[in-house]
N, C-alpha and C. Protein backbone atom coordinates (compact mmCIF):
# COMPACT_ATOMS: atom_id res chain seq x y z
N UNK A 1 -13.61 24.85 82.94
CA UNK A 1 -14.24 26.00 83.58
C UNK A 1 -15.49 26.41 82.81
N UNK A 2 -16.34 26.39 83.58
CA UNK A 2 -17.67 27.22 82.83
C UNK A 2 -17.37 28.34 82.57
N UNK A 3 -18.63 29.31 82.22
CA UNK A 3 -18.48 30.78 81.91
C UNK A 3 -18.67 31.32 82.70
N UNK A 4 -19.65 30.81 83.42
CA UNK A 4 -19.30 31.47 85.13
C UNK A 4 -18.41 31.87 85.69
N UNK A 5 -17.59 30.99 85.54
CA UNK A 5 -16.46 30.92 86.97
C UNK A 5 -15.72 31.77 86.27
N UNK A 6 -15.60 32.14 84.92
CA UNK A 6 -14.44 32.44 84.30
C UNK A 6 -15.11 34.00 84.71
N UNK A 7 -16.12 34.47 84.03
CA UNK A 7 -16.77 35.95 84.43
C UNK A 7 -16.66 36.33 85.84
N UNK A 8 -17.22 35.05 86.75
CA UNK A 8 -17.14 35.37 87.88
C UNK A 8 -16.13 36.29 88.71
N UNK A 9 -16.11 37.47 89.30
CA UNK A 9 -14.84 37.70 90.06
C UNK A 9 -14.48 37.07 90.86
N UNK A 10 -13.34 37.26 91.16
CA UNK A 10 -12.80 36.00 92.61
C UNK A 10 -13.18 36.60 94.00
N UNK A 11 -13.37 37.91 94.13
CA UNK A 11 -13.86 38.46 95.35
C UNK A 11 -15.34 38.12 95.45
N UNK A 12 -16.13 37.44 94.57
CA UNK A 12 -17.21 37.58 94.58
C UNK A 12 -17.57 35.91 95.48
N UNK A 13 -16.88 35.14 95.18
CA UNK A 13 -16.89 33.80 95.45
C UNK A 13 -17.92 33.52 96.57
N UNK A 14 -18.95 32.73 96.83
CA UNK A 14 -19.58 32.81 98.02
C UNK A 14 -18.87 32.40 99.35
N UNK A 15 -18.10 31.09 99.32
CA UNK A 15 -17.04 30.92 100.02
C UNK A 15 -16.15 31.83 100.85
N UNK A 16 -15.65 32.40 99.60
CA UNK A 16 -15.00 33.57 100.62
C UNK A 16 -15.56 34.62 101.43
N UNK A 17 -16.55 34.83 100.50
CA UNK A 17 -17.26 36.04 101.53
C UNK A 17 -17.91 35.31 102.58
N UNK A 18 -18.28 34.34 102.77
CA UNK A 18 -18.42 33.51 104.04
C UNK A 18 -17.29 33.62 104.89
N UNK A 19 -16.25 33.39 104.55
CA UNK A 19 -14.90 33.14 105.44
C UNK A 19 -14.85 34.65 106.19
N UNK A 20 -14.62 35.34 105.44
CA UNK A 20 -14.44 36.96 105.71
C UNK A 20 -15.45 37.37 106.62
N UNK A 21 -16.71 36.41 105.67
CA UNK A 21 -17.91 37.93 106.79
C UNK A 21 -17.81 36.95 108.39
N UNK A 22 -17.51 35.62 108.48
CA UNK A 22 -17.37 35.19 110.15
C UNK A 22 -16.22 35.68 110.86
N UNK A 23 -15.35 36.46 110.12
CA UNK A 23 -14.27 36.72 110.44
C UNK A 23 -14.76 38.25 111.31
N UNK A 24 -15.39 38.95 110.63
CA UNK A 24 -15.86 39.96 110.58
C UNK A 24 -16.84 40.47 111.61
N UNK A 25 -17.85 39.18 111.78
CA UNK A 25 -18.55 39.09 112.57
C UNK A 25 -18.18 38.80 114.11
N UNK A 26 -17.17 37.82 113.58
CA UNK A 26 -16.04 37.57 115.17
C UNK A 26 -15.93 38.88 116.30
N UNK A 27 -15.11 39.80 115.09
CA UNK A 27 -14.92 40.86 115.76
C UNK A 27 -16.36 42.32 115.91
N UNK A 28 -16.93 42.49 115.11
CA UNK A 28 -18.40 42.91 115.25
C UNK A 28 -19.26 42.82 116.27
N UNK A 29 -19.05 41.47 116.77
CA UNK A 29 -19.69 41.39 118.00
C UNK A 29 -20.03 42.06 119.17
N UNK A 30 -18.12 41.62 119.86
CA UNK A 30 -17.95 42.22 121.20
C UNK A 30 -17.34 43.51 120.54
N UNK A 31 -17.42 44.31 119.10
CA UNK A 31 -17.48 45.47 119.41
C UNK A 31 -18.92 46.22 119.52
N UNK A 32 -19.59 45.64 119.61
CA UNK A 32 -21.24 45.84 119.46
C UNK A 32 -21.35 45.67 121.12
N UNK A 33 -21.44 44.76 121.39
CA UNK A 33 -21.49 44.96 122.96
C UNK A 33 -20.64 45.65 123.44
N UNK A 34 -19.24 46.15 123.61
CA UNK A 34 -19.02 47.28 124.04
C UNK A 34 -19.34 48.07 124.01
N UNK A 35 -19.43 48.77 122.73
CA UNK A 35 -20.60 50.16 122.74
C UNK A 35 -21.29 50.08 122.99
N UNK A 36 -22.58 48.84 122.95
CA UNK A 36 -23.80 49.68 123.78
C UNK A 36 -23.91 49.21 125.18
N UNK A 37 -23.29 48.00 125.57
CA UNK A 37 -23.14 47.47 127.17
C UNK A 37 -22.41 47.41 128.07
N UNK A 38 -21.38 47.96 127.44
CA UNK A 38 -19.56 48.19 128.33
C UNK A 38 -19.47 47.25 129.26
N UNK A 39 -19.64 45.94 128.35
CA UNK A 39 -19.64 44.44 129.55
C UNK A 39 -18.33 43.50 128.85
N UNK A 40 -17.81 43.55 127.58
CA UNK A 40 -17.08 42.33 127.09
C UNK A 40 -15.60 42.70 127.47
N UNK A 41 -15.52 43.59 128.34
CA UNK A 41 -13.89 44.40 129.27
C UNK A 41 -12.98 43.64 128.35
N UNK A 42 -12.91 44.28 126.69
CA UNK A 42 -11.76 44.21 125.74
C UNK A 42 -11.59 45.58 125.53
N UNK A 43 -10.28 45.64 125.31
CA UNK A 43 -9.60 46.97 125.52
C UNK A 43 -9.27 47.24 123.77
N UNK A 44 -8.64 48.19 123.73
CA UNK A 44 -8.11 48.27 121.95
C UNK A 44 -7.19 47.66 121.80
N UNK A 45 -6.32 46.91 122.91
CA UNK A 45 -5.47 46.23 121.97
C UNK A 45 -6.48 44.56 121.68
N UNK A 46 -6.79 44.33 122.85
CA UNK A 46 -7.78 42.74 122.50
C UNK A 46 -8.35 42.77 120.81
N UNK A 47 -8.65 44.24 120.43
CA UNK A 47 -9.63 44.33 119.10
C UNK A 47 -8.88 43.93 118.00
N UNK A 48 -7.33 44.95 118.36
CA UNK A 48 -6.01 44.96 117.49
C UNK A 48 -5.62 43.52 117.04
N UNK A 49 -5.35 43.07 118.32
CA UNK A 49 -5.03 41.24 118.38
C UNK A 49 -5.74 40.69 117.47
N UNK A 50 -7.00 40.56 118.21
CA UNK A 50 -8.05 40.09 117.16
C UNK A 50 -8.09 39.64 116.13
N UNK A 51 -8.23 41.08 115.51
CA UNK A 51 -8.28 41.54 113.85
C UNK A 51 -6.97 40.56 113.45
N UNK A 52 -5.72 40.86 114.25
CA UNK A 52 -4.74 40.73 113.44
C UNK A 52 -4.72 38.86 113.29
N UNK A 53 -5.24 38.49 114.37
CA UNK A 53 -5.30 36.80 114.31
C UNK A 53 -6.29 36.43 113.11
N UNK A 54 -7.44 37.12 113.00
CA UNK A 54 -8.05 36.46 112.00
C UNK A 54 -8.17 36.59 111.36
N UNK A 55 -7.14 38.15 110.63
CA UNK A 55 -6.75 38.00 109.34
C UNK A 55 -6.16 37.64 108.79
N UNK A 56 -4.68 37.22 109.80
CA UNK A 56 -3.35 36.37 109.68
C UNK A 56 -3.66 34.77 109.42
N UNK A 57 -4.79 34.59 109.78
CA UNK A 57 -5.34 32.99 109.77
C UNK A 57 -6.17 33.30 108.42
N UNK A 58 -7.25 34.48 107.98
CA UNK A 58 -7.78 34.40 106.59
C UNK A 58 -6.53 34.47 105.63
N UNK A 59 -5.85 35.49 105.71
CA UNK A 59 -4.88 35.19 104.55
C UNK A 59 -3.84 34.10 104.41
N UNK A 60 -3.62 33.71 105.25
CA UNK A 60 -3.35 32.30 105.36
C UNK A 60 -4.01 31.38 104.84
N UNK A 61 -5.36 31.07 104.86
CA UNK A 61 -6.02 29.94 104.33
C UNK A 61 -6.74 30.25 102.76
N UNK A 62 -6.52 31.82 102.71
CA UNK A 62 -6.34 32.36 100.81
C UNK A 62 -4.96 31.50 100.40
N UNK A 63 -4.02 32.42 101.21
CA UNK A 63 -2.86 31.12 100.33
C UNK A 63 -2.99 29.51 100.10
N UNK A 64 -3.55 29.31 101.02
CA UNK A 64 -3.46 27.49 100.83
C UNK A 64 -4.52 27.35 99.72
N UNK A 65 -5.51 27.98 99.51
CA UNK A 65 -6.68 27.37 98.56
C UNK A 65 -5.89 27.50 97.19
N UNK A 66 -5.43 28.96 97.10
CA UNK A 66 -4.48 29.08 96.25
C UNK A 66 -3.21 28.09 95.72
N UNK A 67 -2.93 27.36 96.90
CA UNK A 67 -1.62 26.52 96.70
C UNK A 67 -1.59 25.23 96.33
N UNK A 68 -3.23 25.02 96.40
CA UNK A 68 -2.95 23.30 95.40
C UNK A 68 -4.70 23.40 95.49
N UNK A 69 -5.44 22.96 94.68
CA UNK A 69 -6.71 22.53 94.45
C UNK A 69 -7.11 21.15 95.03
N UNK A 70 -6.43 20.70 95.57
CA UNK A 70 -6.98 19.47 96.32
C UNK A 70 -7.44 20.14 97.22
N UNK A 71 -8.90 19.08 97.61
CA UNK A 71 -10.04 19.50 99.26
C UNK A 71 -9.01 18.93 100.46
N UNK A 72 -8.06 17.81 100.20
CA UNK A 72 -7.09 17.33 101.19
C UNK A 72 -6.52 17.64 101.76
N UNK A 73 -5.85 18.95 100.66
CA UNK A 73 -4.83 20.10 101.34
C UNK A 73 -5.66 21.10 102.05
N UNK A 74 -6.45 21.34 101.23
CA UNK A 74 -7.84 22.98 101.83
C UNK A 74 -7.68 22.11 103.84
N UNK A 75 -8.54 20.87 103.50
CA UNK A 75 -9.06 20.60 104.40
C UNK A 75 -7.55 20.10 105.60
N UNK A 76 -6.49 19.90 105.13
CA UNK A 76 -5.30 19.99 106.31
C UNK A 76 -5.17 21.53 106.73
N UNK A 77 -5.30 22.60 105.68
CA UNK A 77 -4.86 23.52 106.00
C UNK A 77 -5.88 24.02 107.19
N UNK A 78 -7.11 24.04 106.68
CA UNK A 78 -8.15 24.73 107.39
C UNK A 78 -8.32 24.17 108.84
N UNK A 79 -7.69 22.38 109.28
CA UNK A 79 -7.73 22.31 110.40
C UNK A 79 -6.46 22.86 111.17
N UNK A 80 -5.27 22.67 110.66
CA UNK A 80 -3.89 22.91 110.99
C UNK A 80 -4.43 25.06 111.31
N UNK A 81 -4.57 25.34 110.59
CA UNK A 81 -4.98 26.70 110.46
C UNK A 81 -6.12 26.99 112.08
N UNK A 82 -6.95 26.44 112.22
CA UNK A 82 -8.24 26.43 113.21
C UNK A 82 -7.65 26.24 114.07
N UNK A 83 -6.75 24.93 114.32
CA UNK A 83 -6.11 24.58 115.84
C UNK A 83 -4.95 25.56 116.55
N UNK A 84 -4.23 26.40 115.58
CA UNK A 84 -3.56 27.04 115.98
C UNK A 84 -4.08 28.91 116.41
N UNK A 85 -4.90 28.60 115.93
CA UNK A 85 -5.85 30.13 116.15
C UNK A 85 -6.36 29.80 117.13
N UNK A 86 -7.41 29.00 117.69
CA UNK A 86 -7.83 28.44 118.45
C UNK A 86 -7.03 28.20 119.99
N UNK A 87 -5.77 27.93 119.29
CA UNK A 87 -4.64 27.30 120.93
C UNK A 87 -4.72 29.01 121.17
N UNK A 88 -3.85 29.31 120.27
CA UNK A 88 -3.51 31.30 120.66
C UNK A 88 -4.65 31.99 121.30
N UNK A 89 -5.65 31.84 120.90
CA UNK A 89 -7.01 32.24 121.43
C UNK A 89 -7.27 31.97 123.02
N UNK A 90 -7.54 31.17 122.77
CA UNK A 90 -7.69 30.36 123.94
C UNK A 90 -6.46 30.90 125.29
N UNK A 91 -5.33 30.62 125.15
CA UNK A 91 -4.48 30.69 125.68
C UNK A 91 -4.21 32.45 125.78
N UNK A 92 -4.30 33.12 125.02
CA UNK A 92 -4.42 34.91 125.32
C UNK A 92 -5.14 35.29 126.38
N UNK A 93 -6.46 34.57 125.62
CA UNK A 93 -8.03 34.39 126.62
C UNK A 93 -8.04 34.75 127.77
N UNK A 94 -7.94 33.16 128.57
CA UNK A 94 -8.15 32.77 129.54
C UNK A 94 -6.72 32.38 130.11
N UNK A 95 -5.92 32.17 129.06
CA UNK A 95 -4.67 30.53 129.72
C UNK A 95 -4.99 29.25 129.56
N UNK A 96 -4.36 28.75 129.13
CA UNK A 96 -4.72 26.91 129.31
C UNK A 96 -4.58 26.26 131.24
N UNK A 97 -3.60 27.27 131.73
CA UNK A 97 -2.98 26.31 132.78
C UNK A 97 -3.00 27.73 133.97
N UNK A 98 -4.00 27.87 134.62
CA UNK A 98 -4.57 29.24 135.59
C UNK A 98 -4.91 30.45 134.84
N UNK A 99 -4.36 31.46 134.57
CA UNK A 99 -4.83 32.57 133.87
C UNK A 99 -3.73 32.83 132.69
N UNK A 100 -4.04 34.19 131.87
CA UNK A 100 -2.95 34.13 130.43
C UNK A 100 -2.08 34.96 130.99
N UNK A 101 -1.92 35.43 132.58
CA UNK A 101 -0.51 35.56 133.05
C UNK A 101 0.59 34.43 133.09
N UNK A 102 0.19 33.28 133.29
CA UNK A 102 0.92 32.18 133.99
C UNK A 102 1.69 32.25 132.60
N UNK A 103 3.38 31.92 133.09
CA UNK A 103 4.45 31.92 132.88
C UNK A 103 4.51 30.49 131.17
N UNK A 104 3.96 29.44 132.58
CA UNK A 104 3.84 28.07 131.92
C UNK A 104 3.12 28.41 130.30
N UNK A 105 2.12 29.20 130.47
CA UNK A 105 1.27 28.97 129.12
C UNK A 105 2.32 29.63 127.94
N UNK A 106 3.39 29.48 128.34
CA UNK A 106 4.63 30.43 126.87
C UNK A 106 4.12 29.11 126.08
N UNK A 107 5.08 27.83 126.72
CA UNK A 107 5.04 26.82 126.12
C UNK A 107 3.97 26.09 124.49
N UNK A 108 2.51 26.69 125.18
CA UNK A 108 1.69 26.30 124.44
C UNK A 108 1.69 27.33 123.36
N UNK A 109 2.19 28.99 123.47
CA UNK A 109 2.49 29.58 122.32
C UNK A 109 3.82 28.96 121.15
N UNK A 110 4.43 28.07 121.39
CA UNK A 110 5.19 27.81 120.92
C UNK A 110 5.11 26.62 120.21
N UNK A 111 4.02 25.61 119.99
CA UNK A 111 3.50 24.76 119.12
C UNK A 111 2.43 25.45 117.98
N UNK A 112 2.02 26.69 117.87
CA UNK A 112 1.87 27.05 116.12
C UNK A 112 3.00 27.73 115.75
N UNK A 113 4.33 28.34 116.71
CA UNK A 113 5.54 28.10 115.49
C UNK A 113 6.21 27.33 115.29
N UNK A 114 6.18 25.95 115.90
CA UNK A 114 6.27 24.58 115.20
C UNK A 114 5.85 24.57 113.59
N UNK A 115 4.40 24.60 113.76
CA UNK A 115 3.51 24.36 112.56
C UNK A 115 3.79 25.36 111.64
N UNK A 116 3.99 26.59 111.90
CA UNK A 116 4.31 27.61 111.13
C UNK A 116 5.95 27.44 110.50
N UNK A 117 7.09 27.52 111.61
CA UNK A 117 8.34 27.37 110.75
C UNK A 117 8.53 25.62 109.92
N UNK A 118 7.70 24.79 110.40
CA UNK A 118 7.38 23.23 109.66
C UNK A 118 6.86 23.72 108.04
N UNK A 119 5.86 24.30 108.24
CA UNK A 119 5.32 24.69 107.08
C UNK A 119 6.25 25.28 106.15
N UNK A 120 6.85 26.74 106.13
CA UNK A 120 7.74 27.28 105.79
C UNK A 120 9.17 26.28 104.99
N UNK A 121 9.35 25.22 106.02
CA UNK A 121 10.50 24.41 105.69
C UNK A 121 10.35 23.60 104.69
N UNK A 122 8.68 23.14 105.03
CA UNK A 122 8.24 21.97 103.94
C UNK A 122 7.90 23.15 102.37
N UNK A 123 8.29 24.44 101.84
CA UNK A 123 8.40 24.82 101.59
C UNK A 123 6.40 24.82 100.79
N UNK A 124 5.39 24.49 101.85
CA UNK A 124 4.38 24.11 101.73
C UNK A 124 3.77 23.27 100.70
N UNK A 125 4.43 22.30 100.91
CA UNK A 125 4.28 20.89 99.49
C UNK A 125 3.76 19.91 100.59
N UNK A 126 2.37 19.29 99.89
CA UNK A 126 1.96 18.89 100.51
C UNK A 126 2.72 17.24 101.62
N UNK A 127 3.65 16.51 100.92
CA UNK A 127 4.01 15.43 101.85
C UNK A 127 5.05 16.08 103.29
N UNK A 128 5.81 17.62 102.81
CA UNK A 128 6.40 18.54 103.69
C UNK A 128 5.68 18.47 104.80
N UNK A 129 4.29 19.62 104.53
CA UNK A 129 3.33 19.44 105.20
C UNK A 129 2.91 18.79 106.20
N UNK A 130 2.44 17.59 105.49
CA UNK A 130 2.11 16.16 106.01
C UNK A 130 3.28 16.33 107.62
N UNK A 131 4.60 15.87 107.23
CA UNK A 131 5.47 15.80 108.01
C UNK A 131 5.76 16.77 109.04
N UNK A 132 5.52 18.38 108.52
CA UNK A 132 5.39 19.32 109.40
C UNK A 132 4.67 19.17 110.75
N UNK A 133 3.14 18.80 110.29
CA UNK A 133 1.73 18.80 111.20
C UNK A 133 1.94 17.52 112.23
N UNK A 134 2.97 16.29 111.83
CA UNK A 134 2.91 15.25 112.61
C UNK A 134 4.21 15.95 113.90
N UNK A 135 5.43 16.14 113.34
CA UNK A 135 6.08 16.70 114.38
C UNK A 135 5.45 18.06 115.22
N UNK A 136 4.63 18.56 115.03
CA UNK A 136 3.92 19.75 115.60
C UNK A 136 3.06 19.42 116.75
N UNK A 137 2.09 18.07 116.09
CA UNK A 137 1.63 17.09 117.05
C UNK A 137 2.40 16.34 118.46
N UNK A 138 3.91 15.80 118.08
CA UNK A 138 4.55 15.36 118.79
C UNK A 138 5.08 16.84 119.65
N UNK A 139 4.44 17.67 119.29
CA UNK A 139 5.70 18.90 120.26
C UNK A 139 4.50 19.21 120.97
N UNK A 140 3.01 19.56 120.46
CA UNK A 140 2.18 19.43 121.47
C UNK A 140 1.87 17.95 122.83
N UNK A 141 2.29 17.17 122.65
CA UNK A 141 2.27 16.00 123.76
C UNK A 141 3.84 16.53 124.21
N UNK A 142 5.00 16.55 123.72
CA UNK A 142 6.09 17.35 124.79
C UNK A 142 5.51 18.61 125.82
N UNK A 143 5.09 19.29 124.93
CA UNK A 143 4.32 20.85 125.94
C UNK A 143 3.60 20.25 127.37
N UNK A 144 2.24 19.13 126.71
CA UNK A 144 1.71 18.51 127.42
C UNK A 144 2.59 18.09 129.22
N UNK A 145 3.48 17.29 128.68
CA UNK A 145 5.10 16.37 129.12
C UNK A 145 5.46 17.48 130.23
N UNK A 146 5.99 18.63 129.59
CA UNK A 146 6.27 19.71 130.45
C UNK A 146 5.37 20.39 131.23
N UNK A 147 4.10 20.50 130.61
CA UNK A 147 3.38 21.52 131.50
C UNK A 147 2.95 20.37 133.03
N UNK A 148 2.78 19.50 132.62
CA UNK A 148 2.33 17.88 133.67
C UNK A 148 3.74 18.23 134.43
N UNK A 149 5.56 18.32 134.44
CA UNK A 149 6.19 18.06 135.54
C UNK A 149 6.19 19.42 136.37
N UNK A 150 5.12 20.49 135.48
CA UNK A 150 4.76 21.44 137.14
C UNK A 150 3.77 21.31 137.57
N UNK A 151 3.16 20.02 137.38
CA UNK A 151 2.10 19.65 138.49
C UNK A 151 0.78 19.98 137.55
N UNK A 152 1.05 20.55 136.52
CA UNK A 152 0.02 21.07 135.73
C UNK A 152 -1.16 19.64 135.01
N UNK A 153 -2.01 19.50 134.81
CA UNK A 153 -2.96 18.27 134.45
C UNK A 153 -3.68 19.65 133.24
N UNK A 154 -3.14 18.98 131.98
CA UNK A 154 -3.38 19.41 130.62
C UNK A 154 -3.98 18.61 129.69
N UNK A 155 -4.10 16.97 129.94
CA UNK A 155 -3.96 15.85 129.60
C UNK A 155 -5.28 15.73 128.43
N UNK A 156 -6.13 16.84 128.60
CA UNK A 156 -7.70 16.34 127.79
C UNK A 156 -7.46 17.18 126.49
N UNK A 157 -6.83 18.81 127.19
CA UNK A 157 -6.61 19.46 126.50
C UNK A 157 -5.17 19.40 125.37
N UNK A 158 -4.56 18.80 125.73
CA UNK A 158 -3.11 18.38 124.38
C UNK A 158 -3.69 17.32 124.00
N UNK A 159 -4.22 15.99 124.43
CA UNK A 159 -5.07 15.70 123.40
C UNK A 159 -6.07 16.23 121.91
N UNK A 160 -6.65 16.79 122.88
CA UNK A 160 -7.78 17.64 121.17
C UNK A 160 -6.79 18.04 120.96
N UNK A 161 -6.18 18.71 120.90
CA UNK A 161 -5.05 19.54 120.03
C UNK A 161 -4.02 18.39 119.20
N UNK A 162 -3.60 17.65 120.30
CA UNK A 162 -2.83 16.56 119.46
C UNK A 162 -3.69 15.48 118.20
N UNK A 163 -4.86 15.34 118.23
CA UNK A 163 -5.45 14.73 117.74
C UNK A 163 -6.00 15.70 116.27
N UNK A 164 -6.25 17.24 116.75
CA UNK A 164 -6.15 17.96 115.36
C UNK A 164 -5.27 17.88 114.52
N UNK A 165 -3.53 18.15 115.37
CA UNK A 165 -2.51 18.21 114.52
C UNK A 165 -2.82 16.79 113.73
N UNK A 166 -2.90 16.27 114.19
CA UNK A 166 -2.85 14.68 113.49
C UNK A 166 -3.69 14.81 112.33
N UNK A 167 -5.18 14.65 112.43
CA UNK A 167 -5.81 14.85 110.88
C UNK A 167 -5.36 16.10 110.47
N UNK A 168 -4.89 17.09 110.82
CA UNK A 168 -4.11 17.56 109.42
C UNK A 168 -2.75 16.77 108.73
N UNK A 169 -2.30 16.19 109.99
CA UNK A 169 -1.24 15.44 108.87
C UNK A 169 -1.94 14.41 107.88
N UNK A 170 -2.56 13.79 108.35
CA UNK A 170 -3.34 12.95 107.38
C UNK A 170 -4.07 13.43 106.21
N UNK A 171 -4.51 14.42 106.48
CA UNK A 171 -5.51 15.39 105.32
C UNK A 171 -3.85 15.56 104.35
N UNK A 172 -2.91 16.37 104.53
CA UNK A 172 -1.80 16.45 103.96
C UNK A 172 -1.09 15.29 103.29
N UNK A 173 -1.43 13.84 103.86
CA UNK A 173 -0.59 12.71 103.67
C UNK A 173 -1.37 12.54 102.23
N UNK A 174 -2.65 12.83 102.47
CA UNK A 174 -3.86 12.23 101.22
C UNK A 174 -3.34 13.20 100.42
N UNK A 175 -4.06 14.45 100.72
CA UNK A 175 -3.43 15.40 99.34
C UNK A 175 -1.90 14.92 98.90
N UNK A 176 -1.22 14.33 99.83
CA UNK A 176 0.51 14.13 98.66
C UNK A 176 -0.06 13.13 97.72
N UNK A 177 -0.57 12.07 98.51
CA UNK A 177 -1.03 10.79 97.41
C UNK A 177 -1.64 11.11 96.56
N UNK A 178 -2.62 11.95 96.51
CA UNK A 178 -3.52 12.78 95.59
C UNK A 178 -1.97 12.59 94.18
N UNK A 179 -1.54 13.98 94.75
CA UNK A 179 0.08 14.34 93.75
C UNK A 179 0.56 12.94 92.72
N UNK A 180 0.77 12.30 93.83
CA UNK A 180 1.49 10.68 93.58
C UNK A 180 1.17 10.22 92.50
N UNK A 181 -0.42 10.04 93.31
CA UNK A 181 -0.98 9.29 91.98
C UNK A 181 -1.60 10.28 90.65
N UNK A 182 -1.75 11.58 90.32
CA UNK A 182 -1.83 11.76 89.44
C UNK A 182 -0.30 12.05 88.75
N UNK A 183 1.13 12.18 89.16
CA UNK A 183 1.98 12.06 88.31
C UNK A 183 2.62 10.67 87.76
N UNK A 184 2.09 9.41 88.40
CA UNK A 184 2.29 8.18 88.03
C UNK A 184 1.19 7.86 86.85
């Protein structure tokens, strides 16, 4: 460690205050256009949600930086982390499959607590991990499976998603090897 880093505070980090201030800005926005254009028709709870998603996803990805210094793990977490904010988002939104009334779109809430109780189990070690993000993947192509026998055509969209879960398992597989090979 230099003397920097050591003086440095940790709130000060440029990184983070990057993470935070897009976080920040996320929500800043359409509260900026509400007040002055009463056009982005979000109510106080949409703001509530919000906030609470992307702070639940920042402090989330504080813990992981925190939880191993490999970029392997950062970088599984931060996609595993993105895709599941992203599905919830999305799916609050709009819906994946007609509007975020439709019944069907439960389903797709229920592949980041895959990833979430996976995580938890793998007691967040990275080959756990690894293994978490691949079965999470396989439960997004089931969702897929299901939402397709109500006629539903999801097929582009559980892809990207299935294909995120995936490089995070891989980002996770590397960070274990990372482990591997420095305790051998």
């Amino acid at each position: 460690m230099t003397n920097q880093e050591i003086t440095r505070p940790a709130l000060l980090n440029p990184w983070r205050l990057l993470g935070w201030g897009i976080a920040a800005t996320l929500i800043t926005i359409p509260a900026v256009a509400t007040l002055f254009f009463g056009f982005t028709g979000w109510t106080g709870e949409d703001f509530v949600a919000a906030i609470i998603m992307l702070g639940g996803v920042g402090l989330a990805f504080e813990m992981a930086m925190r939880a191993s210094g490999s970029w392997a793990y950062r970088g599984g977490a931060a996609v595993a982390l993105g895709a599941a904010l992203l599905l919830l988002w999305a799916n609050g939104a709009v819906g994946i499959v007609g509007n975020e009334g439709n019944a069907i779109n439960l389903w797709f809430n229920l592949v980041p607590l895959v990833a979430l109780f996976g995580a938890i189990g793998a007691r967040f070690k990275a080959r756990g991990m690894a293994a978490a993000m691949t079965a999470t993947a396989v439960f997004q192509l089931v969702v897929g499976i299901i939402v397709q026998s109500y006629g539903h055509f999801t097929w582009v969209f559980t892809g990207i998603w299935f294909g995120a879960w995936m490089v995070s398992a891989y980002l996770f597989r590397k960070a274990a090897a990372q482990v591997d090979d420095q305790a051998a």
